[in-house]
Protein backbone atom coordinates (compact mmCIF):
# COMPACT_ATOMS: atom_id res chain seq x y z
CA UNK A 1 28.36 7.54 -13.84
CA UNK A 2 26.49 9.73 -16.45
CA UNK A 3 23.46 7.03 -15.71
CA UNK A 4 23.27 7.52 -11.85
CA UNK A 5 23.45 11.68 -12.49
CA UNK A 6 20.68 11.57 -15.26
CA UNK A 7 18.59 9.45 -13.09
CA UNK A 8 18.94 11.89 -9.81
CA UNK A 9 18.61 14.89 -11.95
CA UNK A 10 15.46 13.32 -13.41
CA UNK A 11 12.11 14.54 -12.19
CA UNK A 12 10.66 12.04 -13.79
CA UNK A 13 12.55 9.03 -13.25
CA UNK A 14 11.91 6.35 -10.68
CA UNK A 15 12.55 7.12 -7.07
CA UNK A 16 15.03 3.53 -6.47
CA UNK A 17 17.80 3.16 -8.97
CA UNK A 18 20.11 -0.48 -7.88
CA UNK A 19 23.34 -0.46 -9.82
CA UNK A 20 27.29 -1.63 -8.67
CA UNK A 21 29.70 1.01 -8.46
CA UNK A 22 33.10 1.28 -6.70
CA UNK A 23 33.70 3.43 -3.61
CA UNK A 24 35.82 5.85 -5.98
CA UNK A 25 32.40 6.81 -7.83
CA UNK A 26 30.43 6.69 -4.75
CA UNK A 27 32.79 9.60 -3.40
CA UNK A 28 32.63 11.27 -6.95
CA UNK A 29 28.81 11.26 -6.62
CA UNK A 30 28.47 12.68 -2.91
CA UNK A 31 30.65 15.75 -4.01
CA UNK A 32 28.85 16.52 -6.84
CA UNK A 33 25.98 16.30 -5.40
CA UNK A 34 26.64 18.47 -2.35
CA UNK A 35 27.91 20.99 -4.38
CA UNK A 36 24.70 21.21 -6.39
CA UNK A 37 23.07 21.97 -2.64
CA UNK A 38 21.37 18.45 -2.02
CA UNK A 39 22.03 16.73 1.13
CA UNK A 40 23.60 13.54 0.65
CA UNK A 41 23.70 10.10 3.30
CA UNK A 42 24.86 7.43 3.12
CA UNK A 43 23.63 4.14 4.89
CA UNK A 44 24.42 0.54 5.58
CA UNK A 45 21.50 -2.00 4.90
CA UNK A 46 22.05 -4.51 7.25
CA UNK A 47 20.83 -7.51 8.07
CA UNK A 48 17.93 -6.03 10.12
CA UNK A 49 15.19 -3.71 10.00
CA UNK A 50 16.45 -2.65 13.66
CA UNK A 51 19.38 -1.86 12.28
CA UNK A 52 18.54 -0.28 9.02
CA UNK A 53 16.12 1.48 11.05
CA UNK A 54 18.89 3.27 13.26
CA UNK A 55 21.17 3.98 10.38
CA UNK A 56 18.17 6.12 9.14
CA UNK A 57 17.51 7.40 12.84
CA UNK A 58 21.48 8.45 13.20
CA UNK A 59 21.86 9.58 9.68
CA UNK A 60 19.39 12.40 9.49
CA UNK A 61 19.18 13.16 13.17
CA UNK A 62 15.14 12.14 13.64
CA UNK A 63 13.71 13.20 16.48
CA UNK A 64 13.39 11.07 19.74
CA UNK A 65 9.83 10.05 19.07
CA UNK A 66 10.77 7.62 15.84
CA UNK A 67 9.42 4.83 16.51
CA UNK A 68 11.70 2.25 14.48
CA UNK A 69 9.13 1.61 11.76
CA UNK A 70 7.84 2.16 8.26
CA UNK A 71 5.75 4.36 9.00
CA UNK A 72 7.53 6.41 10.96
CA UNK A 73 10.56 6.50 8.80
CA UNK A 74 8.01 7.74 6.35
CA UNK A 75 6.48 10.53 9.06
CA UNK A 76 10.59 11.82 9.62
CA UNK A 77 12.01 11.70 6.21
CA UNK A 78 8.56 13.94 4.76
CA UNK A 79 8.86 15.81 7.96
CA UNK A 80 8.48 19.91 6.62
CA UNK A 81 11.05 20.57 9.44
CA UNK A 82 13.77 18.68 7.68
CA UNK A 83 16.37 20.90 6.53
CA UNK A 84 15.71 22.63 3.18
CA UNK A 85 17.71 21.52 0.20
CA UNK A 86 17.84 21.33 -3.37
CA UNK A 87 17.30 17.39 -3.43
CA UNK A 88 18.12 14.69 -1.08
CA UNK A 89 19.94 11.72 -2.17
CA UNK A 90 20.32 8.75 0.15
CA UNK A 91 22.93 6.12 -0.90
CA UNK A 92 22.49 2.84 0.49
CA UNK A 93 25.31 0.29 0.30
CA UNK A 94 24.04 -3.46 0.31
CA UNK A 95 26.05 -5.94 1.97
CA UNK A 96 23.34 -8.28 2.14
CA UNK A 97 19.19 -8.30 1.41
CA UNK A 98 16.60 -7.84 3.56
CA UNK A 99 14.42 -10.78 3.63
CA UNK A 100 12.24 -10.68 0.63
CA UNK A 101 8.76 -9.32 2.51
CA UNK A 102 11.32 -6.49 4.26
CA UNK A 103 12.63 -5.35 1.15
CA UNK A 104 9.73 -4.95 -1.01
CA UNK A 105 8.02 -2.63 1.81
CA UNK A 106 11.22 -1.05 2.09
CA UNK A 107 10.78 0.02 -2.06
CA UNK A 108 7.36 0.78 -1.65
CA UNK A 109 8.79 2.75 1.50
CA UNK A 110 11.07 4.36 -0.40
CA UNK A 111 8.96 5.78 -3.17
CA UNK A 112 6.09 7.00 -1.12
CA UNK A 113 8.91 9.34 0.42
CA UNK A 114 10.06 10.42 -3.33
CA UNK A 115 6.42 10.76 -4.07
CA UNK A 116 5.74 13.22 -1.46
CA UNK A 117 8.70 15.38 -1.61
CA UNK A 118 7.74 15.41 -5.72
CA UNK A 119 4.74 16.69 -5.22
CA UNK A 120 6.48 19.93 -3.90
CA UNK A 121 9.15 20.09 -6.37
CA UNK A 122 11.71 18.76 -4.19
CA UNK A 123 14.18 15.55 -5.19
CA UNK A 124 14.47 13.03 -3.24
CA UNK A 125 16.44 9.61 -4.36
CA UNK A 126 17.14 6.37 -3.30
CA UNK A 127 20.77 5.19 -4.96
CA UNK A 128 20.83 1.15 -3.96
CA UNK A 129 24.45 -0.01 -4.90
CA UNK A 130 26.49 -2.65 -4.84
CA UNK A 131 30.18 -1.82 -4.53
CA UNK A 132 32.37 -3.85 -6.76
């Protein structure tokens, strides 16, 4: 566990960390977290980009014009009307890949979003995990 909190707390770290955890350490993580004032989500990567797409949609509330795509998911999650916080920490539980092209723009996704909250000072992390 002391891994996945030095990598979150890490400003310089990498943006996607993928590691297997159990649900009990998933739940430890969220409230300590939270109670260091980031906002915490959790969502399902399914076996679609629809789908992925709408956990994201659902998960932080985006605003009717998302558009179910990368680029969009990028234009709501660097929004500067998002909600304030200390860090944001999204936790995605993988019960099954992406096909391959999916998931590598989905990393490179991911870290353009870290990139752009870092360059204000702001956390942002991806947590990929398997659950054991």
């Amino acid at each position: 566990m002391d891994q996945i909190i030095d990598f979150i707390s890490d400003t310089n770290s990498e943006a996607v960390m993928n590691i297997e955890i159990n649900i009990k350490e998933i739940t430890e993580i969220v409230e300590l977290m939270q109670s260091k004032a980031f906002i915490v989500r959790i969502i399902k990567l399914n076996e679609s980009k629809a789908k992925l797409f709408d956990s994201f949609a659902h998960a932080f509330d985006f605003p009717y014009y998302f558009n179910n795509n990368w680029d969009s998911l990028v234009d709501c999650l660097t929004n500067e009307d998002m909600k304030v916080a200390e860090g944001y920490l999204v936790i995605i539980e993988k019960s099954q890949l992406l096909i391959d092209n999916d998931e590598k723009t989905m990393l490179k996704v991911f870290h353009q979003i870290c990139s752009r909250w870092k360059e204000i000072g702001i956390q942002f992390k991806f947590l990929i995990v398997d659950t054991d």
